[in-house]
Protein backbone atom coordinates (compact mmCIF):
# COMPACT_ATOMS: atom_id res chain seq x y z
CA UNK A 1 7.22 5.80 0.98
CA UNK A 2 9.92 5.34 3.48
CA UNK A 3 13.65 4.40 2.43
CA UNK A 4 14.62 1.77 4.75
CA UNK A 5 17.88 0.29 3.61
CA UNK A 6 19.77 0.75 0.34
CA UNK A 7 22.21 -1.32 -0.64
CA UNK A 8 24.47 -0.10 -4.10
CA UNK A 9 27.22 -2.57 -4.62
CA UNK A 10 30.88 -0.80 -5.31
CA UNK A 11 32.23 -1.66 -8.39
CA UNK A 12 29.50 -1.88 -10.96
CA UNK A 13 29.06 0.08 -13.75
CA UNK A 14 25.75 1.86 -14.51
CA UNK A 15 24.97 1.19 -18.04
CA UNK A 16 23.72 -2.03 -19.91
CA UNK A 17 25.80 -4.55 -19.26
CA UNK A 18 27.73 -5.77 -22.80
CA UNK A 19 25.44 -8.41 -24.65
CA UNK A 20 22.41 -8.45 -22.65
CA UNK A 21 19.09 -7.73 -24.54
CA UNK A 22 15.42 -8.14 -23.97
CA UNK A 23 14.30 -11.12 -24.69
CA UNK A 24 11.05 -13.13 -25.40
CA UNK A 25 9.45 -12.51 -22.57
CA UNK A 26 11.08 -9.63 -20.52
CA UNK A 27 7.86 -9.16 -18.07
CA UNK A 28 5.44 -11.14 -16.56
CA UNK A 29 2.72 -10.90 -19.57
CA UNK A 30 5.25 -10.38 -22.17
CA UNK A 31 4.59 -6.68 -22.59
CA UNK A 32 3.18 -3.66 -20.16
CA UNK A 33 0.14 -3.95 -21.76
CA UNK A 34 -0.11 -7.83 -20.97
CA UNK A 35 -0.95 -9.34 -24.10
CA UNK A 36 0.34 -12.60 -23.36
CA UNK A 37 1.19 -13.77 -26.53
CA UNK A 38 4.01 -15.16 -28.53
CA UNK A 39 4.33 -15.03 -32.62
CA UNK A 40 6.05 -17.71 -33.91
CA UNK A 41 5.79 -18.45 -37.90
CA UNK A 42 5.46 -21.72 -37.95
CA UNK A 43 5.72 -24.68 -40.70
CA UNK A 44 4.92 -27.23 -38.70
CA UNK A 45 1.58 -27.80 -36.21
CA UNK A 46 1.84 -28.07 -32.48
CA UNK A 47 0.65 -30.81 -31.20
CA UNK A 48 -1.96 -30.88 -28.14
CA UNK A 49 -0.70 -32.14 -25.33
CA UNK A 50 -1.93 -32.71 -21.79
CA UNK A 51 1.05 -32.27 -19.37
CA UNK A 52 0.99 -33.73 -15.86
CA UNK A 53 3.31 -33.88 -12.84
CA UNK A 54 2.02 -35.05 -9.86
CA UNK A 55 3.71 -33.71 -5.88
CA UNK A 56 0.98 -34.65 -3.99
CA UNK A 57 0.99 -31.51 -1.60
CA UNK A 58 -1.50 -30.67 0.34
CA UNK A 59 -3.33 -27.52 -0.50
CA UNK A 60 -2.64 -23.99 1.97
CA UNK A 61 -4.38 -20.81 1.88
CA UNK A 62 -3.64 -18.51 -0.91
CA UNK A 63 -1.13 -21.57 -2.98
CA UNK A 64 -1.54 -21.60 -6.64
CA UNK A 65 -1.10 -25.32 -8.26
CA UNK A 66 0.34 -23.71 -11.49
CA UNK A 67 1.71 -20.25 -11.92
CA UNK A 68 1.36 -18.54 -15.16
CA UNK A 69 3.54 -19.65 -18.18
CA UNK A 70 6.32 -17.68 -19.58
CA UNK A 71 6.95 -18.72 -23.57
CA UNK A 72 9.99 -18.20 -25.41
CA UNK A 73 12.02 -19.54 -28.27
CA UNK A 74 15.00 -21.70 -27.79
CA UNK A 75 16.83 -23.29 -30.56
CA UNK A 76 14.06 -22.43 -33.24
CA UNK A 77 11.37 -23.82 -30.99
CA UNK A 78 9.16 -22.36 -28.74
CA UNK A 79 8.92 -23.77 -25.10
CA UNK A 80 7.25 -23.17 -22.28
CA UNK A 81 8.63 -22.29 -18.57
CA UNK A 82 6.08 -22.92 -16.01
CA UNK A 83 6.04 -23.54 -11.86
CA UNK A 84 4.03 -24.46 -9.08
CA UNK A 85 3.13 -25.65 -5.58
CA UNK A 86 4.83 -28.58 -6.42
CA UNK A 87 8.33 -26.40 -6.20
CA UNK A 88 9.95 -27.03 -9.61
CA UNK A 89 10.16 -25.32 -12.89
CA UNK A 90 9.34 -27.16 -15.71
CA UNK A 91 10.47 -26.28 -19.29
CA UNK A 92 8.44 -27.78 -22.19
CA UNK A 93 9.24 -28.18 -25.89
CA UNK A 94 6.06 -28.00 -27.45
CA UNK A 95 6.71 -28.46 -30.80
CA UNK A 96 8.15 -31.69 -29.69
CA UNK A 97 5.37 -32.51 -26.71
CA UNK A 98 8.46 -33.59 -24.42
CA UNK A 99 9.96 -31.80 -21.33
CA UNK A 100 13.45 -30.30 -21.89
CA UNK A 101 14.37 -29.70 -18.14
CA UNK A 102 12.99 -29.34 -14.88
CA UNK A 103 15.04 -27.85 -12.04
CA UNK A 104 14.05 -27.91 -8.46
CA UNK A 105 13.88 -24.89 -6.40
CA UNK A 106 13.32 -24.74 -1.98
CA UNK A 107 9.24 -23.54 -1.86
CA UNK A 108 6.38 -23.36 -4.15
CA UNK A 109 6.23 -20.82 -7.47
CA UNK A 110 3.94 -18.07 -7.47
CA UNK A 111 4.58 -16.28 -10.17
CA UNK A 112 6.22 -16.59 -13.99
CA UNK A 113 9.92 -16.22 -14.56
CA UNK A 114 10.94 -14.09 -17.76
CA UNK A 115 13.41 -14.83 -19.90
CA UNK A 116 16.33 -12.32 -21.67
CA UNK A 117 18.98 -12.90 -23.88
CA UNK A 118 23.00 -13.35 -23.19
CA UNK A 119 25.44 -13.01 -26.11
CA UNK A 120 22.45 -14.25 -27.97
CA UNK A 121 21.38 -16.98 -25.45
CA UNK A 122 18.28 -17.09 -23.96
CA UNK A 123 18.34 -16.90 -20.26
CA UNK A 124 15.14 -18.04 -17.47
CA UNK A 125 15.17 -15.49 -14.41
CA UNK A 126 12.69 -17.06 -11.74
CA UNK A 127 11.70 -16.07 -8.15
CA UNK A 128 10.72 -18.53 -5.88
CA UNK A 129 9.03 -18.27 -2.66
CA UNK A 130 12.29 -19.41 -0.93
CA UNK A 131 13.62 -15.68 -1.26
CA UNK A 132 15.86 -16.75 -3.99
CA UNK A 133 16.43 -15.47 -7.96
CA UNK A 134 17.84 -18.36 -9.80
CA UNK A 135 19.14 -17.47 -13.36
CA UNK A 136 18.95 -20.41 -15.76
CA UNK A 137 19.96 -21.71 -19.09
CA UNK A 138 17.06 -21.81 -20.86
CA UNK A 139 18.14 -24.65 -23.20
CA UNK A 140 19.86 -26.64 -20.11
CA UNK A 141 18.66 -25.36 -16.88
CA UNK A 142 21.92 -25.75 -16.14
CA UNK A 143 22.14 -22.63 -12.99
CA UNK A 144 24.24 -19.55 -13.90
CA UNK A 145 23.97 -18.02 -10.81
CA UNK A 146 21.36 -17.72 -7.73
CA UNK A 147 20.57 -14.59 -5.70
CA UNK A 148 19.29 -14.98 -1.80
CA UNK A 149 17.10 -11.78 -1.93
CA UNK A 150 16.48 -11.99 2.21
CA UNK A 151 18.77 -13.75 4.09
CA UNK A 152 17.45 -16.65 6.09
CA UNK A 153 16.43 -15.84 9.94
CA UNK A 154 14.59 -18.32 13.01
CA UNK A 155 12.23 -15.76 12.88
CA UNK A 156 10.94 -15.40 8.75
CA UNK A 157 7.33 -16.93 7.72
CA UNK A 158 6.25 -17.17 4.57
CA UNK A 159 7.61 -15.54 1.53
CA UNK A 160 5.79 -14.36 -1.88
CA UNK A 161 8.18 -13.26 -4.64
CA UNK A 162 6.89 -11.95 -7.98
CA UNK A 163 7.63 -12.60 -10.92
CA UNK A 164 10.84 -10.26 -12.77
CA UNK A 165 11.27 -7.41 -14.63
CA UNK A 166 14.03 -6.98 -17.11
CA UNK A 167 14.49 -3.39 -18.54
CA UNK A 168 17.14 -1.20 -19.47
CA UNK A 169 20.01 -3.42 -18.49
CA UNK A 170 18.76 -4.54 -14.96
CA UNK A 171 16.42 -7.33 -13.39
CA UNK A 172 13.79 -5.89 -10.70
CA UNK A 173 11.75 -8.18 -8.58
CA UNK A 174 9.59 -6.95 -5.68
CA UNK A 175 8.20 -9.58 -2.97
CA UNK A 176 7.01 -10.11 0.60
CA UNK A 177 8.70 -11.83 3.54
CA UNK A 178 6.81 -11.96 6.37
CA UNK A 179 8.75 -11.56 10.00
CA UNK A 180 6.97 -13.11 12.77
CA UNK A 181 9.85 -11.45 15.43
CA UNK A 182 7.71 -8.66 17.06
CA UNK A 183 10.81 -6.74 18.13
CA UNK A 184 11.66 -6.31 13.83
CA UNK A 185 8.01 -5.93 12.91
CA UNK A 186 9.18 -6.00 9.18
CA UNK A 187 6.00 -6.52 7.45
CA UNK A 188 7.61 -5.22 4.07
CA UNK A 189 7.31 -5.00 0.44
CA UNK A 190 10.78 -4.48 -1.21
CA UNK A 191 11.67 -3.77 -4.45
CA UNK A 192 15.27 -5.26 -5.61
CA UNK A 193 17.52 -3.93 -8.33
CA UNK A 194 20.03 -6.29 -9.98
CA UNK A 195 22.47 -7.11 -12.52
CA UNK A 196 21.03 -9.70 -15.08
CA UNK A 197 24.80 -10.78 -16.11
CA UNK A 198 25.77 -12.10 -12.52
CA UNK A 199 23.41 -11.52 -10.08
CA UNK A 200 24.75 -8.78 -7.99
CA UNK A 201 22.49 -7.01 -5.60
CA UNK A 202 22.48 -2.34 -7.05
CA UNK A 203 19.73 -1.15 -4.81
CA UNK A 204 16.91 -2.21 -1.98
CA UNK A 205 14.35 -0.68 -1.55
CA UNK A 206 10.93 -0.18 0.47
CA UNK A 207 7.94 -0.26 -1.75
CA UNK A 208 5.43 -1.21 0.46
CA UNK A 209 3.76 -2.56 4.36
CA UNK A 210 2.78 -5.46 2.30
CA UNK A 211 2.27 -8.05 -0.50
CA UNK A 212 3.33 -6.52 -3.95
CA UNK A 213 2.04 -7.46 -7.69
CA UNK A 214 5.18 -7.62 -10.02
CA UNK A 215 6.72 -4.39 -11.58
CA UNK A 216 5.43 -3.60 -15.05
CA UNK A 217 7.76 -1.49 -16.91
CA UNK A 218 7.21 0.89 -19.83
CA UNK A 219 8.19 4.38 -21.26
CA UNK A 220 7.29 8.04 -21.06
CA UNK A 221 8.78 10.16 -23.34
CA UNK A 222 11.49 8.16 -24.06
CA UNK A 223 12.04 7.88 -19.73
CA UNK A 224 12.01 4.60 -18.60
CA UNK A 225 9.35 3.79 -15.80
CA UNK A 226 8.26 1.13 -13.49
CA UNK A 227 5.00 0.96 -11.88
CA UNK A 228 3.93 -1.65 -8.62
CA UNK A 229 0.84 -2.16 -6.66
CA UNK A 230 1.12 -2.98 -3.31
CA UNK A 231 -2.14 -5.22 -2.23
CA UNK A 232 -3.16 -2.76 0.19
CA UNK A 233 -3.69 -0.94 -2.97
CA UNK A 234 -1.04 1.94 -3.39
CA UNK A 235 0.25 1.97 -7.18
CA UNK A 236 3.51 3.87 -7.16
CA UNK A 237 5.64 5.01 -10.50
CA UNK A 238 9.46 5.15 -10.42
CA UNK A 239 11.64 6.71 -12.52
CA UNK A 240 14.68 4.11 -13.55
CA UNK A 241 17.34 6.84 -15.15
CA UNK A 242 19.02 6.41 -12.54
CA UNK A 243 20.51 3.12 -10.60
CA UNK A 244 18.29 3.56 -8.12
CA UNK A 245 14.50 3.89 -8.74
CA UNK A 246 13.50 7.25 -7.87
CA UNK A 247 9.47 7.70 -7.05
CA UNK A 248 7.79 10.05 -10.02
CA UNK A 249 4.27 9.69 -8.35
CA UNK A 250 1.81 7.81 -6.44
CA UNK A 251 -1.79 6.74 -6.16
CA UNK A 252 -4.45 4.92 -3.31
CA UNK A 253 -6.54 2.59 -5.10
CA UNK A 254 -10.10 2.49 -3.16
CA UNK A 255 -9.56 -0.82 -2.00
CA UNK A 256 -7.53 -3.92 -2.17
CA UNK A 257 -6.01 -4.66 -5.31
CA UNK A 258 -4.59 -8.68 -6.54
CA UNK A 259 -3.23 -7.39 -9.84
CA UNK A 260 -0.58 -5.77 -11.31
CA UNK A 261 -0.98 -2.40 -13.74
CA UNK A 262 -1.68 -2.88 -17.91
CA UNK A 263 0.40 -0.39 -19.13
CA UNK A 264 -0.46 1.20 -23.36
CA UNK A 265 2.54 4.19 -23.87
CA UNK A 266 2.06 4.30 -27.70
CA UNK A 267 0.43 6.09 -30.84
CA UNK A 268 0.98 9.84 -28.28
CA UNK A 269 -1.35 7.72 -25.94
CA UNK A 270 -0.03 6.53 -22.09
CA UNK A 271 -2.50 5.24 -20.26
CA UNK A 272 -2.19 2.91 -17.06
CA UNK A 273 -5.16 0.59 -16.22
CA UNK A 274 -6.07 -1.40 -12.68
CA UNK A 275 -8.54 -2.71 -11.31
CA UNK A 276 -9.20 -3.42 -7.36
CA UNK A 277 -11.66 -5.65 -4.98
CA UNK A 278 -13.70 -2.97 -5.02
CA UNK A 279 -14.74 -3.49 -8.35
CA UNK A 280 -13.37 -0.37 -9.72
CA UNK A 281 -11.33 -0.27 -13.03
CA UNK A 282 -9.49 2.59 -13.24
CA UNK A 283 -7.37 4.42 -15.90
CA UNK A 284 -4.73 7.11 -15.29
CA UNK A 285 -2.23 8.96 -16.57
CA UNK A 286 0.89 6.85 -16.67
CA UNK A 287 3.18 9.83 -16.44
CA UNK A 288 1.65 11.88 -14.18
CA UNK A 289 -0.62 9.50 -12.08
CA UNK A 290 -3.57 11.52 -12.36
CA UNK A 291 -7.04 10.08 -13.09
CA UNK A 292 -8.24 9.58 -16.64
CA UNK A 293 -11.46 7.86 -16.04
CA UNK A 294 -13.08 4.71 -13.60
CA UNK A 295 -15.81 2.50 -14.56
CA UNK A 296 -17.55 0.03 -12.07
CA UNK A 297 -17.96 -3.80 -12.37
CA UNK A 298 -20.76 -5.44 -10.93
CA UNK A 299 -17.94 -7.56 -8.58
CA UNK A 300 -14.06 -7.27 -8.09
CA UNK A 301 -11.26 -7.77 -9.87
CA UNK A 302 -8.68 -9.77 -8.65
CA UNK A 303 -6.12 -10.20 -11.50
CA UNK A 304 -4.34 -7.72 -14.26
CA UNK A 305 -6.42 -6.33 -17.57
CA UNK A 306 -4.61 -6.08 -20.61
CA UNK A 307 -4.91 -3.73 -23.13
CA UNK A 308 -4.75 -4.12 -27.42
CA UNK A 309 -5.22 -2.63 -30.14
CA UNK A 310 -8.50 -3.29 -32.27
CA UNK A 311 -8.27 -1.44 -36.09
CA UNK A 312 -6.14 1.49 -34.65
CA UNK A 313 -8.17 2.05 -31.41
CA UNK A 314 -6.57 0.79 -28.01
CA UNK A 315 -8.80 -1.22 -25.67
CA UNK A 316 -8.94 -1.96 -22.19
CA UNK A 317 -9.74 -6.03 -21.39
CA UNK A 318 -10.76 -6.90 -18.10
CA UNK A 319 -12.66 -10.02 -16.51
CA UNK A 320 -14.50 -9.63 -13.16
CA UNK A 321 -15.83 -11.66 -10.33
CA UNK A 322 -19.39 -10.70 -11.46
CA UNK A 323 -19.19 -13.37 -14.41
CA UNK A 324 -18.26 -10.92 -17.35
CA UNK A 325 -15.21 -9.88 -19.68
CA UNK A 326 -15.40 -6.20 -20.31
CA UNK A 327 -14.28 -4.18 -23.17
CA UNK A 328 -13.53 -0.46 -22.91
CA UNK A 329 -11.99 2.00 -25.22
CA UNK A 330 -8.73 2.97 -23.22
CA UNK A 331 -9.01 6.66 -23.87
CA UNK A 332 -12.17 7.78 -21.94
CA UNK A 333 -13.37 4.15 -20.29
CA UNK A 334 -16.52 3.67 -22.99
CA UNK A 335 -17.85 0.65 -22.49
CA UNK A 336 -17.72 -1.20 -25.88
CA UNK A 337 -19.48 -4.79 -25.08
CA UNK A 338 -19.18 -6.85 -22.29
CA UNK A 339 -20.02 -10.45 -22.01
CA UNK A 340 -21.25 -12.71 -19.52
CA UNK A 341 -19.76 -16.40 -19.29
CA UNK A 342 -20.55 -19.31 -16.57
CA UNK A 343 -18.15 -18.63 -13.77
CA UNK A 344 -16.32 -15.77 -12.61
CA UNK A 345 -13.38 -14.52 -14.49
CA UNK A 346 -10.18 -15.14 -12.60
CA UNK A 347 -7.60 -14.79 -15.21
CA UNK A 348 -5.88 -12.22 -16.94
CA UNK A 349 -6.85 -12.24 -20.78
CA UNK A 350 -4.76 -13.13 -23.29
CA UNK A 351 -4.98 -11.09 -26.57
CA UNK A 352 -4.01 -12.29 -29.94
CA UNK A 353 -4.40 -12.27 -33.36
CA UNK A 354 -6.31 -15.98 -34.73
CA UNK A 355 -6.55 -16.49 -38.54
CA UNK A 356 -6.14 -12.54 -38.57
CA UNK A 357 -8.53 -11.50 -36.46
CA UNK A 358 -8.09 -10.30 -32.34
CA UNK A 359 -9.37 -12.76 -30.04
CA UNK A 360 -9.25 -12.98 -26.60
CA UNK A 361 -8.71 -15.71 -24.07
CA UNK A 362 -10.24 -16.15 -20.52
CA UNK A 363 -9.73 -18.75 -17.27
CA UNK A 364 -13.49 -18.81 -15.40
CA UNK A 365 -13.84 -20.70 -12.06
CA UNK A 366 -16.76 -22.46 -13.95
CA UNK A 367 -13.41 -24.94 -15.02
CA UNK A 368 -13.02 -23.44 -18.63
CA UNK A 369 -11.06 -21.39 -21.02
CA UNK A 370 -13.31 -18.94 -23.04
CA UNK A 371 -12.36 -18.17 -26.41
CA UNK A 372 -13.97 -14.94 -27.95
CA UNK A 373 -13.89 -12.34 -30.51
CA UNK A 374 -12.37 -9.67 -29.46
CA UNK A 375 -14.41 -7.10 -31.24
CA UNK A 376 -17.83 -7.82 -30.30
CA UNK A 377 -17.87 -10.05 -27.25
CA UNK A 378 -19.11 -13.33 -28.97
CA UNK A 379 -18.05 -16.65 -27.68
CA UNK A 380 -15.83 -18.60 -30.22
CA UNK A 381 -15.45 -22.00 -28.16
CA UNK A 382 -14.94 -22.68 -24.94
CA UNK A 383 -12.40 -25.77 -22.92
CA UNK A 384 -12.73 -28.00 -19.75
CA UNK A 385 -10.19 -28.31 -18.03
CA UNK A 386 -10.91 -30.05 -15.00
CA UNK A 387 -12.36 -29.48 -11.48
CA UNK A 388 -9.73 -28.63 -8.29
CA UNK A 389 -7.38 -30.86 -6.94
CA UNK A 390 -8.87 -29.86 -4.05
CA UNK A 391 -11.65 -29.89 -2.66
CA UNK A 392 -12.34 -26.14 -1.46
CA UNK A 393 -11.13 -22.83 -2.95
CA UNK A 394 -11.78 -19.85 -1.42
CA UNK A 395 -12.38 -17.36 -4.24
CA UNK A 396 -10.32 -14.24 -4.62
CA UNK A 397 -7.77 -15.74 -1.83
CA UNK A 398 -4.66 -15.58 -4.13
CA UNK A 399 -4.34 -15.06 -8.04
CA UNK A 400 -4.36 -18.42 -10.21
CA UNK A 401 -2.10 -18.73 -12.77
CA UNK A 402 -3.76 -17.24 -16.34
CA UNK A 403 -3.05 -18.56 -20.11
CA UNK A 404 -0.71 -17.69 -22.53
CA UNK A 405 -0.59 -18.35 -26.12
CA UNK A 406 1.97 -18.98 -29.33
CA UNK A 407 0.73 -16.77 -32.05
CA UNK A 408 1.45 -19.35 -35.38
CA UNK A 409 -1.36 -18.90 -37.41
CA UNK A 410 -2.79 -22.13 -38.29
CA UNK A 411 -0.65 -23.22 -35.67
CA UNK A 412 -1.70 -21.15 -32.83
CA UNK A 413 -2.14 -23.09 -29.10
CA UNK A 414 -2.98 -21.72 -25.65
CA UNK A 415 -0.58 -22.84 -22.82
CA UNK A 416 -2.56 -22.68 -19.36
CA UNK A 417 -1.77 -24.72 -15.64
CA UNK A 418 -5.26 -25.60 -14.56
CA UNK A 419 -6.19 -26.02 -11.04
CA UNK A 420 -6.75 -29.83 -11.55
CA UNK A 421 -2.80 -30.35 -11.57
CA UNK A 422 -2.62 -30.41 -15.59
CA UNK A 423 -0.72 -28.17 -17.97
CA UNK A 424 -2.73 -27.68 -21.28
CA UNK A 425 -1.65 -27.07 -25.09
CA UNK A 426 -4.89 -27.04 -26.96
CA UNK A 427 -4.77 -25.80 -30.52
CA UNK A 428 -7.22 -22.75 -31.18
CA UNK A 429 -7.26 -23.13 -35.15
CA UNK A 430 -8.24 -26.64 -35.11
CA UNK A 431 -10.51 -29.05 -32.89
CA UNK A 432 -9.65 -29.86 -29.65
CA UNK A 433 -10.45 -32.72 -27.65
CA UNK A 434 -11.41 -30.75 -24.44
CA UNK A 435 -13.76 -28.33 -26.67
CA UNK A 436 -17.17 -27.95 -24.74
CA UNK A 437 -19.96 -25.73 -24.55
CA UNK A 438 -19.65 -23.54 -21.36
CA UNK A 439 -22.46 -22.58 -19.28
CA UNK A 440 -23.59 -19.15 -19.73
CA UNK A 441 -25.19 -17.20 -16.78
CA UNK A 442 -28.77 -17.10 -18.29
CA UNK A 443 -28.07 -20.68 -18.55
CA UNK A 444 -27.18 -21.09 -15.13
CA UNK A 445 -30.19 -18.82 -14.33
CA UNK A 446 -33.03 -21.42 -16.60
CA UNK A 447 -31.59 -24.72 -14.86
CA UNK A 448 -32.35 -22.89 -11.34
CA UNK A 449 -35.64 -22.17 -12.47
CA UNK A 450 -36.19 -25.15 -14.01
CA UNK A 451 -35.35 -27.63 -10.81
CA UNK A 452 -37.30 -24.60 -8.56
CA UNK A 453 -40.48 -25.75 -10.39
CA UNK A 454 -39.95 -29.44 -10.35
CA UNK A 455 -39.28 -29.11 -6.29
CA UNK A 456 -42.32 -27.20 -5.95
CA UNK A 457 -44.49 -29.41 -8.20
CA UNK A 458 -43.30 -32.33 -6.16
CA UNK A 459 -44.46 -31.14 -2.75
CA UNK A 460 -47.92 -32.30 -3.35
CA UNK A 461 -46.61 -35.76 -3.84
CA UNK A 462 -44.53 -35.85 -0.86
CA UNK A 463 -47.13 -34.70 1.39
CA UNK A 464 -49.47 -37.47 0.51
CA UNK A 465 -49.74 -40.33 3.28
């Protein structure tokens, strides 16, 4: 990696900055090892609710109608922060079923915000693809302070931001601006090191030639760490003692990777997990960056695993372009089920605990949410949600947005921006009205035969005079 510019702003102190804590949900998933899920113990039931906001803008190549969701609680109640092509970031009380804000940004939203805590308060950090990190009340939206990452020039193209990291004191973002001036020929990925409380601009740095998947931070040993993956599929580690992110070590993926690293550091274990277009999943070491194990999917893998823990053990989730979820025991790769569903897997999962057992939650471009036990594989239920707002998507292009869920108990609901221009909070506890049973691939595979005979049995008939 080549240090382009660095930029450390005089003035600024280097530890945590007074009253700043993590928050709900400091990192794109929640956690490094993407769980996606937020426990709230809750008396009362959330209701389901079908969300809708309508832009009307017409669909480009690689634009996501609804980023993933980022949950937290504000004033006892848990609401969820969610963008989109349509430019805006909406914040929904869904214990309520009503929106709280919406504030308006300069380009569509790619990726979740997180959201940290100030003297107590919770605070929404989002990226847009206007180059800008906007800092929000989460209660209000009223702005706290905004942050051009690259400076506007005749000459910029499109921009993808990802969504923050907030760790140790400091905000990180990474994104892409693409430079269509042939004399700069600055077709970089950048990693950018702030300060939460106001903004300010510590370090710049060069991360990659290319698009970047968000940082994912964890520990080693008590050292703080940050791992990215550029999309031409070089995962790099930094070291974040320091104010500037210094590189610890660095790996080629064998082909072109979409998601971002699942990160387990627990129990004596620390094991990284990614998967690439190739349709390799692979598992290193997370503090050394050496190779642990890799296990091949029948088709690629275009968004993050996660990783949780089933009765002590800690397991690798993944879905794949080849129609299945796979399950794999995160210390040596052993494949413990896998299961094949009616569309390819596009999502990350979602991993939870329902009526105190793990589950797992899926987004398939069959147009449903899979529900399934997380121990064996087995479907639980499955929900439509609705076919495209428009009317071609090229698979694999760009990475849709994937579901979230509160963790209540009784109470728990997914929260998930379909593709058909509607937010969703169906409860998983109780019915829902968008329950349905999914297609399954052997399914898929008896229909074809099925209308393969009738055509064939009706050639006789259409080749009488």
């Amino acid at each position: 990696m080549r240090l382009i510019r660095l930029i450390v702003c005089a003035g600024l102190t280097t530890g945590v900055p007074d009253g700043w804590a993590s928050g709900d949900w400091p990192a794109a998933r929640r956690s490094p090892a993407g769980d996606a899920a937020l426990v709230w113990s809750s008396p009362i039931a959330i209701p389901e609710w079908h969300y809708q906001w309508k832009s009307k803008r017409r669909y480009r190549p690689g634009q996501t109608v609804w980023a993933s969701p980022a949950l937290a609680m504000v004033e006892g109640r848990p609401v969820a922060f969610i963008g989109g092509y349509d430019q805006t970031l909406h914040a929904l009380d869904l214990a309520n079923s009503r929106v709280l804000w919406r504030r308006m940004t300069n380009a569509d939203i790619g990726a979740p915000p997180v959201v940290g805590l100030l003297a107590g308060r919770p605070v929404v950090f989002l990226a847009s693809n206007d180059r800008t990190l906007y800092a929000l009340d989460a209660a209000t939206g009223i702005t706290l302070w905004t942050r051009e990452l690259e400076p506007s020039r005749p000459t910029l193209g499109e921009a993808e931001m990802t969504a923050p990291l907030l760790m140790e004191g400091r905000l990180y973002v990474a994104g892409f601006v693409f430079d269509r001036s042939l004399a700069r020929n600055e077709q970089r990925g950048w990693l950018y090191v702030l300060d939460p409380a106001n903004g300010s601009l510590r370090a710049r740095m060069e991360v990659s030639q290319g698009y970047v998947s968000e940082p994912i931070g964890f520990y080693v040993d008590g050292t703080p760490c940050l791992a990215i993956a550029a999309r031409k599929g070089l995962l790099q580690c930094f070291s974040l003692e320091s104010e500037v992110p210094r590189l610890r070590w660095r790996y080629q993926m064998p082909h072109e990777v979409m998601g971002a690293p699942a990160v387990w550091s627990e129990g004596g274990q620390r094991i990284l997990v990614l998967g690439s277009k190739f349709g390799n999943l692979i598992a290193l070491d997370a503090g050394e960056g050496r190779e642990l194990w890799k296990r091949m999917a029948g088709n690629w893998f275009d968004n993050s695993a996660c990783i949780g823990l089933l009765d002590g053990t800690p397991v690798v989730f993944a879905g794949s372009h080849d129609y299945r979820v796979y399950a794999l025991r995160a210390a040596d790769g052993h494949l413990l089920w896998r299961r094949a569903l009616g569309g390819e897997i596009y999502s990350a999962p979602a991993f939870f605990n329902l009526e105190g057992q793990p589950h797992l939650l899926v987004a398939g471009l069959d147009n449903h949410l899979h529900l399934l036990d997380a121990r064996t594989g087995r479907m639980v239920t499955s929900y439509y949600t609705g076919r495209p707002i428009w009317d071609k998507l090229n698979k694999g292009e760009n990475r849709w947005g994937s579901p979230v869920v509160v963790d209540a108990g009784p109470h728990t609901v997914l929260v998930h921006g379909s593709f058909n221009d509607t937010v969703y909070i169906l409860p998983l506890a109780r019915p829902a009205t968008l329950q349905a049973r999914a297609r399954s691939v052997r399914g898929l595979w008896i229909n074809l035969a099925v209308a393969a005979l009738l055509f064939f049995a009706s050639l006789p008939l259409l080749r009488r005079p």
